[in-house]
Structure formats: structure tokens, C-alpha cells
C-alpha atoms as a PDB file:
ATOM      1  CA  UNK A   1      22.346  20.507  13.263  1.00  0.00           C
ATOM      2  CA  UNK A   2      19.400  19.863  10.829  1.00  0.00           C
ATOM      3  CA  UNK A   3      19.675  18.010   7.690  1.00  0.00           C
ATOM      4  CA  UNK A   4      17.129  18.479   4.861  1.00  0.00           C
ATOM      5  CA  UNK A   5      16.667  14.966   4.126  1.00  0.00           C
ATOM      6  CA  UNK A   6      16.213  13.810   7.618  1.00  0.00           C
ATOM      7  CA  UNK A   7      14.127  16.077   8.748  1.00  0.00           C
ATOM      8  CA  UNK A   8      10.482  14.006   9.821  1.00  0.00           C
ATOM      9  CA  UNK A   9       7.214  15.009   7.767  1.00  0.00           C
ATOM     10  CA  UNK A  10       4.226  14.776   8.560  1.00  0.00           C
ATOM     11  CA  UNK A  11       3.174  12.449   5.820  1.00  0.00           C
ATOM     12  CA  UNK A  12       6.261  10.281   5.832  1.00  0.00           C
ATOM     13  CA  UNK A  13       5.379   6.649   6.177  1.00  0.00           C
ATOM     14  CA  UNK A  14       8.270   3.906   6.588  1.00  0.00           C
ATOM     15  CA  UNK A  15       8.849   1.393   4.113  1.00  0.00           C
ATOM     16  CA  UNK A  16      10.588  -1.908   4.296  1.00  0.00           C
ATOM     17  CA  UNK A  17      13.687  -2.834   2.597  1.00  0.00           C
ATOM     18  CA  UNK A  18      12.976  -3.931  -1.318  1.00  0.00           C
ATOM     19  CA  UNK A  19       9.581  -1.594  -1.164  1.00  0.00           C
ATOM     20  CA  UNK A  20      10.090   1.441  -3.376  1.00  0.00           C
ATOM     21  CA  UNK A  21       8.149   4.714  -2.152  1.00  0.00           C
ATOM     22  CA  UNK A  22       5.749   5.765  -4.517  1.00  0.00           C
ATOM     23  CA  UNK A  23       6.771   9.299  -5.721  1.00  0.00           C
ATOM     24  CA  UNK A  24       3.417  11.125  -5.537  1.00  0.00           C
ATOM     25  CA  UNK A  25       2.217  11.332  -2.120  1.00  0.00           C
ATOM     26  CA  UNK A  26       0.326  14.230  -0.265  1.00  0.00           C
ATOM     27  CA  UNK A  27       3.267  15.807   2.032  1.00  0.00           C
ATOM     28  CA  UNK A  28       0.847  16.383   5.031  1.00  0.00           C
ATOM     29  CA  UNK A  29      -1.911  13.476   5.520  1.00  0.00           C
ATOM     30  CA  UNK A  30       0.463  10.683   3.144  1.00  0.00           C
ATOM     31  CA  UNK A  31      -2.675  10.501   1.050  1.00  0.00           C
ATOM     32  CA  UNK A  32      -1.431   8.244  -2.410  1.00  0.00           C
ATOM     33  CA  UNK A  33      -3.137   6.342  -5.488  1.00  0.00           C
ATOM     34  CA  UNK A  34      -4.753   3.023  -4.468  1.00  0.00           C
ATOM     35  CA  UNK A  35      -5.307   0.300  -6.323  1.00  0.00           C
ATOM     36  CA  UNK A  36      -9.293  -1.270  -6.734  1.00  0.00           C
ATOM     37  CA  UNK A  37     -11.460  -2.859  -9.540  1.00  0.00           C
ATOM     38  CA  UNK A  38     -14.491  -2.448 -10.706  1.00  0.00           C
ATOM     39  CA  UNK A  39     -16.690  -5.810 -10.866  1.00  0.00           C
ATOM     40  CA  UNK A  40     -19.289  -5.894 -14.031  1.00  0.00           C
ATOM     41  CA  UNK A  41     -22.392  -8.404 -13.287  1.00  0.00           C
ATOM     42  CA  UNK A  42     -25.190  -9.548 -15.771  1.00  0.00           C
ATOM     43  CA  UNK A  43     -28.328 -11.213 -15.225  1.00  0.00           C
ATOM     44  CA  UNK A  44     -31.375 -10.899 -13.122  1.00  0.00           C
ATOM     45  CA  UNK A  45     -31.567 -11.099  -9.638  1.00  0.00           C
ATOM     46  CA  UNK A  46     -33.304 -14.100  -7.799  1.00  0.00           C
ATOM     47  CA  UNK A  47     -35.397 -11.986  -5.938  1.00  0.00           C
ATOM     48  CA  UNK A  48     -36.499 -10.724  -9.048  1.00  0.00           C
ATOM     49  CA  UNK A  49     -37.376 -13.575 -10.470  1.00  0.00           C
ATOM     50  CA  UNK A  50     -34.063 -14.615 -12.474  1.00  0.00           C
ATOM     51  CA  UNK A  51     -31.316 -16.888 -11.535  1.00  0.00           C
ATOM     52  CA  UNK A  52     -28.993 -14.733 -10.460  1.00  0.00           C
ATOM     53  CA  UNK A  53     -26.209 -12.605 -11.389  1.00  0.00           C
ATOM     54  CA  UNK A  54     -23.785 -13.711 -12.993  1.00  0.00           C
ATOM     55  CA  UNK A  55     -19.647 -11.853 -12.602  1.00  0.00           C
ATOM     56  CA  UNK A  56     -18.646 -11.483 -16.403  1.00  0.00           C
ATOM     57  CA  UNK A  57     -15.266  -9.527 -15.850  1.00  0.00           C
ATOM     58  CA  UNK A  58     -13.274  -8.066 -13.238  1.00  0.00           C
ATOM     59  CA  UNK A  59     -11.286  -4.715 -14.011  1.00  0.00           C
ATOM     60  CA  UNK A  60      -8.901  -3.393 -12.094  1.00  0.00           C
ATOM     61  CA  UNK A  61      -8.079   0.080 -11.824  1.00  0.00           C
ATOM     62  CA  UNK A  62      -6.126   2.861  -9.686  1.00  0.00           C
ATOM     63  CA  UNK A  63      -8.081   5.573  -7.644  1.00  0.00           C
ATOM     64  CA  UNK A  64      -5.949   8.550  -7.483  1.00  0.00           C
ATOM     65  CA  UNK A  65      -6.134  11.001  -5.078  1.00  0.00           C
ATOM     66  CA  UNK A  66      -6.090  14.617  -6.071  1.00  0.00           C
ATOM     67  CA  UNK A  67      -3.076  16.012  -5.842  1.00  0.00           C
ATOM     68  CA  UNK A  68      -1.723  19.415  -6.604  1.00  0.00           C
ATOM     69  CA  UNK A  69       1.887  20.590  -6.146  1.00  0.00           C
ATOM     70  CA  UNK A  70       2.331  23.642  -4.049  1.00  0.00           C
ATOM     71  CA  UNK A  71       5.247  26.002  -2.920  1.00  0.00           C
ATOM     72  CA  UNK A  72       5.007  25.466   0.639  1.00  0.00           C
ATOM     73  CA  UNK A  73       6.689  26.970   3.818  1.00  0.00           C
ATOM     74  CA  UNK A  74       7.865  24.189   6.027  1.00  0.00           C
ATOM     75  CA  UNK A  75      10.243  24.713   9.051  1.00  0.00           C
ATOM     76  CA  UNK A  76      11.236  28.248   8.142  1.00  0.00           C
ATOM     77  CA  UNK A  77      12.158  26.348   4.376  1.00  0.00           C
ATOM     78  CA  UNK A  78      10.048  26.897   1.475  1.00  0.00           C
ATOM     79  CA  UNK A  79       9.509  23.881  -0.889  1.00  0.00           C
ATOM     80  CA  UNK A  80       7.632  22.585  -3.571  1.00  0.00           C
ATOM     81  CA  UNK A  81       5.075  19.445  -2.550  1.00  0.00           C
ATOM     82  CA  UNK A  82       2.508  17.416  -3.434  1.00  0.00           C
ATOM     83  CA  UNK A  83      -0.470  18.070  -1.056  1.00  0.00           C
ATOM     84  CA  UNK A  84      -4.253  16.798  -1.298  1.00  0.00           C
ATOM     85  CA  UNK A  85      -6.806  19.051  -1.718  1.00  0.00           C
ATOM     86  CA  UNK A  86      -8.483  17.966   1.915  1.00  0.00           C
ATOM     87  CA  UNK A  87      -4.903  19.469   3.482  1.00  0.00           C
ATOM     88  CA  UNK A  88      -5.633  22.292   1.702  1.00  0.00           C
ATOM     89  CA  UNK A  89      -8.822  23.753   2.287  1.00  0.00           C
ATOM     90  CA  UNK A  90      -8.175  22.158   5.883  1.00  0.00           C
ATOM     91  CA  UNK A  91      -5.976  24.985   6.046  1.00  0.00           C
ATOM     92  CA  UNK A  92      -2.653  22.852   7.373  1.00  0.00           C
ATOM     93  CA  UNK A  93      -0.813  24.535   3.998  1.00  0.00           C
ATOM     94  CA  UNK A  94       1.297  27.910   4.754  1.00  0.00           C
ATOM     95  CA  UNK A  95       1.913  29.034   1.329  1.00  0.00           C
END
């Protein structure tokens, strides 16, 4: 006998205890937001002539991957996911 919820995915990644799963995830490849920053610099290079560059802020930000929910076939079921758009012109989707 098959249950729904513990049936493996392809994307499912295991978490440890205290670690919440982040709810938008790409069903397929596990594809999620990451975290990053963006680093802002003034001043002129000392190759240039200056005295170098100089880090005025730091900014952090999320990259988020591009998501789109689909109805999707899986194991005879059909469901509604979240699946990147590299799964789907891949062509791993079976709408």
C-alpha cells in the first residue's frame, strides 16, 4: 500500500529536526530562493591611479528562482506543484 504523503519525490530534500522546509520549492530538481547580497564599492582603483575602493554598504537580498505552479501527473495522481521553468522546458513535466 501507497500513502500520498510518503511517497519519495524527486525534489524532496531531508531536513533536520528544528529546520522548517521552505514551502516553495520546484517539485522535480528542489530548485528554492537563496539568500545573497549585493556589495556597493566607491572610489578609484589603484591601478588606476586612486587609492582604492572603498566597501560603503553591504545589502542583502534573496534570489528567487522562477517558479510556476502546474497541474501535474505524478504516479498515475494528478497534482498541483511548484516546478522551475528549467524542469519545464526540459520536458520532465507530464501535464
Amino acid at each position: 500500500m501507497s500513502n500520498a504523503s510518503t511517497v519519495k519525490r524527486p525534489g524532496d530534500v531531508k531536513f533536520k529536526q528544528g529546520d522548517h522546509k521552505p514551502n516553495k520549492r520546484c517539485f522535480y530538481c528542489g530548485k528554492h530562493s537563496v539568500s545573497g547580497g549585493v556589495i556597493t564599492h566607491r572610489g578609484i582603483a589603484k591601478k588606476s591611479g586612486g587609492i582604492g575602493l572603498k566597501l560603503v554598504k553591504t545589502n542583502l537580498r534573496l534570489f528567487k528562482a522562477n517558479l510556476q505552479k502546474i497541474k501535474l501527473k505524478h504516479n498515475g495522481v494528478v497534482s498541483s506543484e511548484w516546478v522551475c521553468t528549467g524542469c519545464i522546458r526540459s520536458g520532465l513535466v507530464t501535464k
